[in-house]
PDB file of N, CA and C in Angstrom:
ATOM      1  N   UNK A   1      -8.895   8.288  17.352  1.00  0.00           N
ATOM      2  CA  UNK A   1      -8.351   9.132  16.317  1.00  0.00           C
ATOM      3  C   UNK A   1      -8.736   8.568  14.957  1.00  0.00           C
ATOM      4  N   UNK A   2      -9.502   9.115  14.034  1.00  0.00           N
ATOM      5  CA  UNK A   2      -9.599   9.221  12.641  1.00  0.00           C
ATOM      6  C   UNK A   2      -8.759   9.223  11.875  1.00  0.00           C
ATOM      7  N   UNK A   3      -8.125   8.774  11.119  1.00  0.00           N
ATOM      8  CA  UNK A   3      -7.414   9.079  10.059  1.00  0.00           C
ATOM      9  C   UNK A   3      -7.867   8.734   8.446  1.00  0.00           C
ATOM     10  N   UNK A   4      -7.183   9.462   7.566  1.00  0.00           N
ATOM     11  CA  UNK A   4      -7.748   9.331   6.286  1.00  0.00           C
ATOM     12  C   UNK A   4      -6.748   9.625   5.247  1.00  0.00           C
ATOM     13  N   UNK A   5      -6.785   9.484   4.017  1.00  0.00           N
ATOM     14  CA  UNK A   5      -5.654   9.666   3.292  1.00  0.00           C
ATOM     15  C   UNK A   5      -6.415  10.026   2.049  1.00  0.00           C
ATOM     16  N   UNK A   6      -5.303  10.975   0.837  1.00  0.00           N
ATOM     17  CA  UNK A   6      -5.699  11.769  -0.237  1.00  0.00           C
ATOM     18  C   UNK A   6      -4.664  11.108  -0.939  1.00  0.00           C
ATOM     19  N   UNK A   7      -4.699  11.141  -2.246  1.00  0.00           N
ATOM     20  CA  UNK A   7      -3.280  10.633  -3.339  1.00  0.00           C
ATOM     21  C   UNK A   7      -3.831  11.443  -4.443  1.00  0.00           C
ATOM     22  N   UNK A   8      -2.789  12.355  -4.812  1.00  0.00           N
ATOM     23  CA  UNK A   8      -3.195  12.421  -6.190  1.00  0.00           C
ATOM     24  C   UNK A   8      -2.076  12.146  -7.366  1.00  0.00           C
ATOM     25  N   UNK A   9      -2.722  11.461  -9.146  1.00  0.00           N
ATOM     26  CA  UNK A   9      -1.288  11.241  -9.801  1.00  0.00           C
ATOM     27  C   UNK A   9      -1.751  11.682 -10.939  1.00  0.00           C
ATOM     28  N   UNK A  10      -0.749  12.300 -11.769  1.00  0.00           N
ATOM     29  CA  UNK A  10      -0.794  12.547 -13.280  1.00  0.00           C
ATOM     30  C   UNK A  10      -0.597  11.508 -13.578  1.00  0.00           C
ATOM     31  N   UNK A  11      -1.010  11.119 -15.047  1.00  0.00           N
ATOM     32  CA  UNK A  11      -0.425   9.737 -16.073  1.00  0.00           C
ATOM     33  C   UNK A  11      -1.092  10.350 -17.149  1.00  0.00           C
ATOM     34  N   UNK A  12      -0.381   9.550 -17.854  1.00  0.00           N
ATOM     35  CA  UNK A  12      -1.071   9.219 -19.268  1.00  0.00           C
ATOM     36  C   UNK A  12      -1.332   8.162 -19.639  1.00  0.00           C
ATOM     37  N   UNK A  13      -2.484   7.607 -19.968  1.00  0.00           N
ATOM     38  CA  UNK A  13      -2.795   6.216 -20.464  1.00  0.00           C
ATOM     39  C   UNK A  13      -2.747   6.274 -21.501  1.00  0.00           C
ATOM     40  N   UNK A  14      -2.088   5.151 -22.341  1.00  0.00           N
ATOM     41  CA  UNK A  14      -1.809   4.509 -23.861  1.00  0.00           C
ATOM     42  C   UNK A  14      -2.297   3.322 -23.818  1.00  0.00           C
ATOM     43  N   UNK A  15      -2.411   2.545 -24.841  1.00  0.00           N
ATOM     44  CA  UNK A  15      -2.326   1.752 -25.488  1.00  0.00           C
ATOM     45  C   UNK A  15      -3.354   1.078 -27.066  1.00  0.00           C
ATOM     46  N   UNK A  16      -2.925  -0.077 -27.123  1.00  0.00           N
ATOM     47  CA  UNK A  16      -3.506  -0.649 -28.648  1.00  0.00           C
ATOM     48  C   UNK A  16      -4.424  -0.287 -28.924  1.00  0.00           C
ATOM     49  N   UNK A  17      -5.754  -0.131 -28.099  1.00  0.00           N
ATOM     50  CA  UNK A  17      -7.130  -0.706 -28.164  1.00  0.00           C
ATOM     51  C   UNK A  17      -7.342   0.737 -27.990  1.00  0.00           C
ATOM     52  N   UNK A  18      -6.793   2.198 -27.486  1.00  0.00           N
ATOM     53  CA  UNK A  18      -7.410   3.575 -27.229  1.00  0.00           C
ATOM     54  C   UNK A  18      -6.164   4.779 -27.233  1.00  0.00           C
ATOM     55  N   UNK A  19      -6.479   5.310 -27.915  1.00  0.00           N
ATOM     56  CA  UNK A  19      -5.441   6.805 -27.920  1.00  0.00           C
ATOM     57  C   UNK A  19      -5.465   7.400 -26.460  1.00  0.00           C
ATOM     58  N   UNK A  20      -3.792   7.733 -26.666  1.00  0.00           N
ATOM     59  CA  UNK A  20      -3.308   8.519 -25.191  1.00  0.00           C
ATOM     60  C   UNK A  20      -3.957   9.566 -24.967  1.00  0.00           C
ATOM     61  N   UNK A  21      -4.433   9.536 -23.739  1.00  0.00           N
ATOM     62  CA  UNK A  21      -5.064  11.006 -22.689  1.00  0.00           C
ATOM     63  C   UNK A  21      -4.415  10.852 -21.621  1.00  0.00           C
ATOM     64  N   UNK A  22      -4.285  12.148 -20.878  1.00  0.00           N
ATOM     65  CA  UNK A  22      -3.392  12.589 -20.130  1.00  0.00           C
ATOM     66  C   UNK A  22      -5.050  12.991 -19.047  1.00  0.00           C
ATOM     67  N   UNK A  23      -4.604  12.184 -17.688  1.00  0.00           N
ATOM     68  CA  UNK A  23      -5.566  12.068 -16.795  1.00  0.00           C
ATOM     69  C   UNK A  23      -4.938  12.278 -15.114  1.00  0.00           C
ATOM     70  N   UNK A  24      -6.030  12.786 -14.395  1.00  0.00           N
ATOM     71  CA  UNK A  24      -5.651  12.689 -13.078  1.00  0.00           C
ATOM     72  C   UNK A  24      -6.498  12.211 -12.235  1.00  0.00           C
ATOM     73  N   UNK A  25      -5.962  11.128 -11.545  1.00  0.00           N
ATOM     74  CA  UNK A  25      -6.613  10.597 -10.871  1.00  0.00           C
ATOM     75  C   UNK A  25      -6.043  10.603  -9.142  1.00  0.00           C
ATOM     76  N   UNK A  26      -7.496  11.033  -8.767  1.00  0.00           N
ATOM     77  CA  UNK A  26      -7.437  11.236  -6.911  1.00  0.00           C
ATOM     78  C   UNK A  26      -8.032   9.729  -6.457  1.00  0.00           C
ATOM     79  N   UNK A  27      -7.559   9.719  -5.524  1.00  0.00           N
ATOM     80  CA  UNK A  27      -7.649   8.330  -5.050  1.00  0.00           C
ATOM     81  C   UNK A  27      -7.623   8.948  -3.308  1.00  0.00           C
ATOM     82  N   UNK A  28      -8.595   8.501  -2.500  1.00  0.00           N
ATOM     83  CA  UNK A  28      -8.810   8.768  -0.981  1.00  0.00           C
ATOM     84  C   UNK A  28      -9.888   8.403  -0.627  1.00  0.00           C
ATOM     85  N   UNK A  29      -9.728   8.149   1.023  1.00  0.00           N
ATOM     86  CA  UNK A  29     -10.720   6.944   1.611  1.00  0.00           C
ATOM     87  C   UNK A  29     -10.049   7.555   3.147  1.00  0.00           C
ATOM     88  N   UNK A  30     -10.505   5.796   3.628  1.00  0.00           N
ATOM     89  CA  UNK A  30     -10.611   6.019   5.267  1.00  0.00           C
ATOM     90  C   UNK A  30      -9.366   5.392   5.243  1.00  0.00           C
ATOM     91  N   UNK A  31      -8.761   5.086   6.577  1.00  0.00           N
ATOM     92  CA  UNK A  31      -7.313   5.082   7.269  1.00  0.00           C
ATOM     93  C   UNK A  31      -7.132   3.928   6.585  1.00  0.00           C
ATOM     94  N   UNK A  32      -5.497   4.083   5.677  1.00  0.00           N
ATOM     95  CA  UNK A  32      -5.187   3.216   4.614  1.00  0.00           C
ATOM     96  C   UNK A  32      -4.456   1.490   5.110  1.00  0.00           C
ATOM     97  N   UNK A  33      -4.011   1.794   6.616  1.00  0.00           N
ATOM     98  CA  UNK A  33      -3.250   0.481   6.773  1.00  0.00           C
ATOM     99  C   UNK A  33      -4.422  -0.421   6.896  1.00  0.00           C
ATOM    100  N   UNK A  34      -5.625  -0.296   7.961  1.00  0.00           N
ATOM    101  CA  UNK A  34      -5.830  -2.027   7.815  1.00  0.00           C
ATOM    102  C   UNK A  34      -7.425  -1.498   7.097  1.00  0.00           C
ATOM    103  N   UNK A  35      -8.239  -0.597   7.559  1.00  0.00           N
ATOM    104  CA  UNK A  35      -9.365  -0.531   6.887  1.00  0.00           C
ATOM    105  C   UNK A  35      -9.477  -0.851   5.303  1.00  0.00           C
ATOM    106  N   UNK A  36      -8.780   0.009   4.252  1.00  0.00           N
ATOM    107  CA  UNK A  36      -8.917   0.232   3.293  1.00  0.00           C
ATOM    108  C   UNK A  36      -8.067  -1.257   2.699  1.00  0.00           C
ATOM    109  N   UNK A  37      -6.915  -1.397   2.893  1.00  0.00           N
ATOM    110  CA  UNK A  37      -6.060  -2.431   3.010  1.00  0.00           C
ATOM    111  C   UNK A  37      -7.392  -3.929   2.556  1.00  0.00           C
ATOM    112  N   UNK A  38      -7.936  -4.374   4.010  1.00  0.00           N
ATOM    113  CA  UNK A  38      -8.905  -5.058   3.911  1.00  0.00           C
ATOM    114  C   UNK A  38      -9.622  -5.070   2.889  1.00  0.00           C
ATOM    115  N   UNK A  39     -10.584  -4.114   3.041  1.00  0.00           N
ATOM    116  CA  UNK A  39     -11.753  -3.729   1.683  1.00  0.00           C
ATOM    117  C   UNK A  39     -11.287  -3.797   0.688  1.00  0.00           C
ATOM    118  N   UNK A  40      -9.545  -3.629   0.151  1.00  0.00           N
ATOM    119  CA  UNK A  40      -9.455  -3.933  -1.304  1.00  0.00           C
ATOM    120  C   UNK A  40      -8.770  -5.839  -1.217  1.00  0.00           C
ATOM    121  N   UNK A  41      -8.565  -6.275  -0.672  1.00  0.00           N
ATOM    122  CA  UNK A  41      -8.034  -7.862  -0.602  1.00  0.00           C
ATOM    123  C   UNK A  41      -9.321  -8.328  -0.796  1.00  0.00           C
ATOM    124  N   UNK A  42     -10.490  -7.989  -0.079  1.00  0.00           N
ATOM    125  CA  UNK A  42     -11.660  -8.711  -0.115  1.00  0.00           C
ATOM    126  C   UNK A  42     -12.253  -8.249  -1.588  1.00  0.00           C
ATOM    127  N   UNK A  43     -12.565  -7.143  -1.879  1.00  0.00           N
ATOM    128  CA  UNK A  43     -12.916  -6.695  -3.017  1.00  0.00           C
ATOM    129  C   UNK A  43     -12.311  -7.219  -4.448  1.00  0.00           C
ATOM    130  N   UNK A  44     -10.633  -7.577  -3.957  1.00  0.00           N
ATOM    131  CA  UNK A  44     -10.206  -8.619  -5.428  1.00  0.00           C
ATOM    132  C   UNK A  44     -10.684  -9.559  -5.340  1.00  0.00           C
ATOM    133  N   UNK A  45     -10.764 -10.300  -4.005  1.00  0.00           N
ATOM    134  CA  UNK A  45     -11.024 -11.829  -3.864  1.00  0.00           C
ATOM    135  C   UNK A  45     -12.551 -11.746  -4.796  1.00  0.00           C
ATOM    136  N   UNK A  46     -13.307 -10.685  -4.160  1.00  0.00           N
ATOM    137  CA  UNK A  46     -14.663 -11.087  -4.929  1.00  0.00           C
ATOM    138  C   UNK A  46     -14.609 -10.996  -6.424  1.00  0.00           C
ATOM    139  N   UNK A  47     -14.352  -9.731  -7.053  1.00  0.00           N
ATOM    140  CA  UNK A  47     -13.607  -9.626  -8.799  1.00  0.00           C
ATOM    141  C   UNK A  47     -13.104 -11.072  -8.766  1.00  0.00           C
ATOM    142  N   UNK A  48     -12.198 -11.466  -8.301  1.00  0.00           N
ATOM    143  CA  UNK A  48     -11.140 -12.647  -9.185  1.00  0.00           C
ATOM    144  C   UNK A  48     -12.392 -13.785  -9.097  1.00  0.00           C
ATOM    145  N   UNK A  49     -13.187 -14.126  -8.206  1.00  0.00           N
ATOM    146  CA  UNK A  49     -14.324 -15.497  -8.236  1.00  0.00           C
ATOM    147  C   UNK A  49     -15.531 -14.726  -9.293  1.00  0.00           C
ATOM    148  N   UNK A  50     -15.885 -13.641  -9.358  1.00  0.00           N
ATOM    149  CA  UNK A  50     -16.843 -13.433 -10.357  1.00  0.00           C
ATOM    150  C   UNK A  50     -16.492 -12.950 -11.457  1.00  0.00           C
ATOM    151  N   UNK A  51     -15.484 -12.429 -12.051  1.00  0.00           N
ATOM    152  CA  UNK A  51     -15.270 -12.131 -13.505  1.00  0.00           C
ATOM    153  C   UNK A  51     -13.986 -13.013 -14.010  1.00  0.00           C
ATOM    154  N   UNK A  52     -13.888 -14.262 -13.264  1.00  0.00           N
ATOM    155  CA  UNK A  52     -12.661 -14.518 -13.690  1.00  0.00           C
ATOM    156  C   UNK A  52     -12.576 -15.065 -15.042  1.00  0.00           C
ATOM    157  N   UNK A  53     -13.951 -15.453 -15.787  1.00  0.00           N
ATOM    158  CA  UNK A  53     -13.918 -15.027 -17.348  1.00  0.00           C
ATOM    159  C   UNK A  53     -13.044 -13.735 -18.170  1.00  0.00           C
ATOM    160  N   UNK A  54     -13.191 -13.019 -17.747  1.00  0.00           N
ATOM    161  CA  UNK A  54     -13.075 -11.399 -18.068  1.00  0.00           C
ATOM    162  C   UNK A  54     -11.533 -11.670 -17.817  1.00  0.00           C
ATOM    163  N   UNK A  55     -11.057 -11.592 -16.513  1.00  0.00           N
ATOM    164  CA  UNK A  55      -9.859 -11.813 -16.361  1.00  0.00           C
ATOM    165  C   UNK A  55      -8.712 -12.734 -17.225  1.00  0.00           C
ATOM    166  N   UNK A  56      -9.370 -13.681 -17.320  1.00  0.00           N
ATOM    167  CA  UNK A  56      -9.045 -14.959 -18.297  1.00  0.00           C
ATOM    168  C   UNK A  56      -8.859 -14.691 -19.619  1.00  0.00           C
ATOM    169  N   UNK A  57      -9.509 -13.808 -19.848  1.00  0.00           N
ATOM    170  CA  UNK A  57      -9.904 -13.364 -21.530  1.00  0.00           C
ATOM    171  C   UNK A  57      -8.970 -12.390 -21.865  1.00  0.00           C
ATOM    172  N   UNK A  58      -8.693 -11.599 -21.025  1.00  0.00           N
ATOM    173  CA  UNK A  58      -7.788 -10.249 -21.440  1.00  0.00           C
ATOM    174  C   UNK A  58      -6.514 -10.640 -20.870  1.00  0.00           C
ATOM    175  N   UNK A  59      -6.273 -11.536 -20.729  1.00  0.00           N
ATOM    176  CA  UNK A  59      -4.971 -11.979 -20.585  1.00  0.00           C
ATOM    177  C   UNK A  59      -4.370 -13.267 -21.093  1.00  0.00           C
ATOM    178  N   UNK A  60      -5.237 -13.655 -22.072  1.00  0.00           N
ATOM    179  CA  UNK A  60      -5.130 -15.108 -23.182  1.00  0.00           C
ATOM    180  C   UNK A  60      -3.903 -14.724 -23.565  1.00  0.00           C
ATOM    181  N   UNK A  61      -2.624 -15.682 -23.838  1.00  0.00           N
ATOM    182  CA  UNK A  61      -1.480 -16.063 -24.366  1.00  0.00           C
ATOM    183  C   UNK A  61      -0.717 -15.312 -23.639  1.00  0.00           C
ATOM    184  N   UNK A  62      -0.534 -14.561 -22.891  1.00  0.00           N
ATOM    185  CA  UNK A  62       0.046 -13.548 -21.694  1.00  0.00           C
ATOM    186  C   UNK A  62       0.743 -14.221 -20.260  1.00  0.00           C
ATOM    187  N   UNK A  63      -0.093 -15.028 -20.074  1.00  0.00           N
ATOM    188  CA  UNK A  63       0.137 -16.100 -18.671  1.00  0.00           C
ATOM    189  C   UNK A  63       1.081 -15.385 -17.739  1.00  0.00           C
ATOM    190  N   UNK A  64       1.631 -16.110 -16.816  1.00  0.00           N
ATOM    191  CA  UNK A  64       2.431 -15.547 -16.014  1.00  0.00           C
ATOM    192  C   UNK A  64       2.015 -14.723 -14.888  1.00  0.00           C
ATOM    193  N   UNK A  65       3.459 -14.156 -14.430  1.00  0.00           N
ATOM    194  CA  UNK A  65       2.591 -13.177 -12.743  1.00  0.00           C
ATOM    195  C   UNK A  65       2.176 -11.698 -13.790  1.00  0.00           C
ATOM    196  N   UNK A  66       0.598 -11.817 -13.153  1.00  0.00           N
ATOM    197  CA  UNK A  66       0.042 -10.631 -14.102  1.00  0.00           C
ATOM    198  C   UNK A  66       0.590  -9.548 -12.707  1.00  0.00           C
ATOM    199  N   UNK A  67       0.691  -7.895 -13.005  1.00  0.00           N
ATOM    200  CA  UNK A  67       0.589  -6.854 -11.850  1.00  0.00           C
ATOM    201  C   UNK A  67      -1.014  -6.937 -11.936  1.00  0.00           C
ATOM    202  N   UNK A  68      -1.389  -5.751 -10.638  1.00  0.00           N
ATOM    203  CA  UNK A  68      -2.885  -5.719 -10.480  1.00  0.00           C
ATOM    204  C   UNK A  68      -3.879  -5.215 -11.635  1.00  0.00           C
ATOM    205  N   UNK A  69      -2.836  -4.297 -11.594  1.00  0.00           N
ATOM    206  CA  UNK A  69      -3.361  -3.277 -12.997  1.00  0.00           C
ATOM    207  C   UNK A  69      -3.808  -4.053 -14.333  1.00  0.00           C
ATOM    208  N   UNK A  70      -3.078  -4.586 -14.709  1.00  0.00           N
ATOM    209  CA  UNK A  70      -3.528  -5.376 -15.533  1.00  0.00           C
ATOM    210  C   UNK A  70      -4.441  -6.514 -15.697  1.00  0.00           C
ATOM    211  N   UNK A  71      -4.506  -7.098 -14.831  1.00  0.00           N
ATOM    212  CA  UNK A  71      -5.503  -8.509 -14.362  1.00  0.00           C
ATOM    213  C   UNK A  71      -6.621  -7.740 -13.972  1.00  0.00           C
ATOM    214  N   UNK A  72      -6.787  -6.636 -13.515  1.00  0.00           N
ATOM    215  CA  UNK A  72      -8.061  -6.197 -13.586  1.00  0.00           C
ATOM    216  C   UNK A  72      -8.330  -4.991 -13.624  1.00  0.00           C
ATOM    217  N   UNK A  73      -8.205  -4.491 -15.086  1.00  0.00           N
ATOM    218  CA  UNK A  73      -8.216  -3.735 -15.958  1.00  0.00           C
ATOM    219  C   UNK A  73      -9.590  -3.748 -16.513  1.00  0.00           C
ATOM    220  N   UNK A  74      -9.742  -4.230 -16.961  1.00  0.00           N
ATOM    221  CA  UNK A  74     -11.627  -4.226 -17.879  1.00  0.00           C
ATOM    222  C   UNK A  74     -12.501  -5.126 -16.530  1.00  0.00           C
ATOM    223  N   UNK A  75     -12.435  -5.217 -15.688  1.00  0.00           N
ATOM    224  CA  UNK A  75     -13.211  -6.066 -14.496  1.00  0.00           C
ATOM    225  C   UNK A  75     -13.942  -4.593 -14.230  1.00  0.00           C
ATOM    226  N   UNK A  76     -14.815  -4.878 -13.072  1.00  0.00           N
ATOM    227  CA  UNK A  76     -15.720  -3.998 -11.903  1.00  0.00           C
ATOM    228  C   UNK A  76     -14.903  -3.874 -10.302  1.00  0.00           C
ATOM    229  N   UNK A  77     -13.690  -3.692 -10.660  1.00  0.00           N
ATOM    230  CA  UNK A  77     -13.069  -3.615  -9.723  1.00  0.00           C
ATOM    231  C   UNK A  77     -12.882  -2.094  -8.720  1.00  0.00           C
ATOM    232  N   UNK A  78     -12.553  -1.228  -9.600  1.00  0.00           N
ATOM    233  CA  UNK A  78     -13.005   0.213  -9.168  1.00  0.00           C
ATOM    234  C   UNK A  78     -14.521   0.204  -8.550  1.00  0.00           C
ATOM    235  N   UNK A  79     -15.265  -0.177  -9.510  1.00  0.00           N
ATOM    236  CA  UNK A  79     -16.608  -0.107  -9.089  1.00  0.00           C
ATOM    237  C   UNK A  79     -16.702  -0.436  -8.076  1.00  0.00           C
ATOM    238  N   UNK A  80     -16.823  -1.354  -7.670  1.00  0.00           N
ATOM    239  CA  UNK A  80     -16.431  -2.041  -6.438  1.00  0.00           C
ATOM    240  C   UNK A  80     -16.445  -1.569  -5.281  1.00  0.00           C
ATOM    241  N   UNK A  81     -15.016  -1.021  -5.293  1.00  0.00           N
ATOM    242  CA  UNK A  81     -14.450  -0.160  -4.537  1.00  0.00           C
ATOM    243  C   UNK A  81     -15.241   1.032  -3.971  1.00  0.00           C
ATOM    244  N   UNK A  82     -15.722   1.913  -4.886  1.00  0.00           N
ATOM    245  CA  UNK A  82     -16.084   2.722  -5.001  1.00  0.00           C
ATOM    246  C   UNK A  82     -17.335   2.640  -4.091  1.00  0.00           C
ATOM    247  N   UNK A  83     -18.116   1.806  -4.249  1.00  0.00           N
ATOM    248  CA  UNK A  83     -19.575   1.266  -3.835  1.00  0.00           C
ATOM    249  C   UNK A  83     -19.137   0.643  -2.116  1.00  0.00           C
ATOM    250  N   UNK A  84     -17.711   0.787  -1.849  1.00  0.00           N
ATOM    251  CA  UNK A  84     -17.556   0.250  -0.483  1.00  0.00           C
ATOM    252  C   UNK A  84     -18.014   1.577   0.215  1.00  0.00           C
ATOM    253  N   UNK A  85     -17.598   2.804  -0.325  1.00  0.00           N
ATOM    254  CA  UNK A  85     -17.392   3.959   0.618  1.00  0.00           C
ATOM    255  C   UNK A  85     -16.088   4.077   1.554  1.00  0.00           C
ATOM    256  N   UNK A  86     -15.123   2.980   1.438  1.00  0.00           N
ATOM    257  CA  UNK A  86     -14.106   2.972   1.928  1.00  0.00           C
ATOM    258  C   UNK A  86     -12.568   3.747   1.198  1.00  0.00           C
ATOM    259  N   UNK A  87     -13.326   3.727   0.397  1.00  0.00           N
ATOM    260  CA  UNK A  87     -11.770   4.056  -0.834  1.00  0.00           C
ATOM    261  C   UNK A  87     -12.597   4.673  -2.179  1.00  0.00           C
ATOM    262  N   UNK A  88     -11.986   6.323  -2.209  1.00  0.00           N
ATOM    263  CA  UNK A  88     -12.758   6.440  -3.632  1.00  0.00           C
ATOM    264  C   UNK A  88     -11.625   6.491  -4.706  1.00  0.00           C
ATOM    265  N   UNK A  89     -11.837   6.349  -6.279  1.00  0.00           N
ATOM    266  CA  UNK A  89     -11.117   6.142  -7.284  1.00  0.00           C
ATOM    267  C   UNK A  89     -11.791   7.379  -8.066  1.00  0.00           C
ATOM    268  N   UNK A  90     -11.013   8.554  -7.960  1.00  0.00           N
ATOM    269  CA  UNK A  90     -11.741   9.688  -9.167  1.00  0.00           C
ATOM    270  C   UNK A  90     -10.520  10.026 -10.618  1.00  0.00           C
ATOM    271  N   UNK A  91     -11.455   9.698 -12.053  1.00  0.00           N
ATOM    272  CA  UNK A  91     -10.519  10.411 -12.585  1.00  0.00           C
ATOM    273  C   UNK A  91     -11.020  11.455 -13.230  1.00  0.00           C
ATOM    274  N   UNK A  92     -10.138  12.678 -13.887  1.00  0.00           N
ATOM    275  CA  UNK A  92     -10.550  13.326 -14.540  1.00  0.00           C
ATOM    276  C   UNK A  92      -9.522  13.761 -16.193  1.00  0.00           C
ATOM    277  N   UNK A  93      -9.799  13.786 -16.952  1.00  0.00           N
ATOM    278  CA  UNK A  93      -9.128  14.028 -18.222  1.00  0.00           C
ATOM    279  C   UNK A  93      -8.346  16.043 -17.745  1.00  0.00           C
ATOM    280  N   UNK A  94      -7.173  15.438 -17.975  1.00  0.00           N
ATOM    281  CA  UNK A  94      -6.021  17.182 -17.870  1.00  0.00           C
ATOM    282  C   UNK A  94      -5.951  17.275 -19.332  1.00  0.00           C
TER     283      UNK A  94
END
């Protein structure tokens, strides 16, 4: 048996550095418990050993438990992802 999964979410992104847009992003791939699961643990592990400049940088004087979102935020982490074929990340401006 195949399985596969769809998500979709409204948001709006803000902040300092870019004016709010109101976006939707679909997010779906292959069967989410261990396939996709996997492919993104491995996919941070690789982001966190190769940009951990990047990471480091956008989170100067911040320290602490970063969420995901944030710690890799300006990384190639979507990209990533995306390039697995396991999990896609689509957005589009609403």
């Amino acid at each position: 048996m195949k399985t596969s999964f769809k998500s979709v979410m409204d948001t709006t992104i803000s902040g300092a550095e870019r004016e709010s847009k109101n976006v939707r992003v679909n997010v779906s791939g292959a069967e989410p418990g261990y396939v996709v699961t996997s492919c993104m643990c491995v996919s941070s592990a690789i982001t966190i050993l190769e940009e951990k400049d990047i990471i480091q940088s956008s989170t100067k004087r911040r320290g602490g438990v970063l969420t995901p979102g944030f710690a890799f935020e300006k990384t190639t982490l979507v990209e990533r992802l995306n390039k697995s074929q396991k999990v896609l990340f689509e957005t589009k401006e609403v």
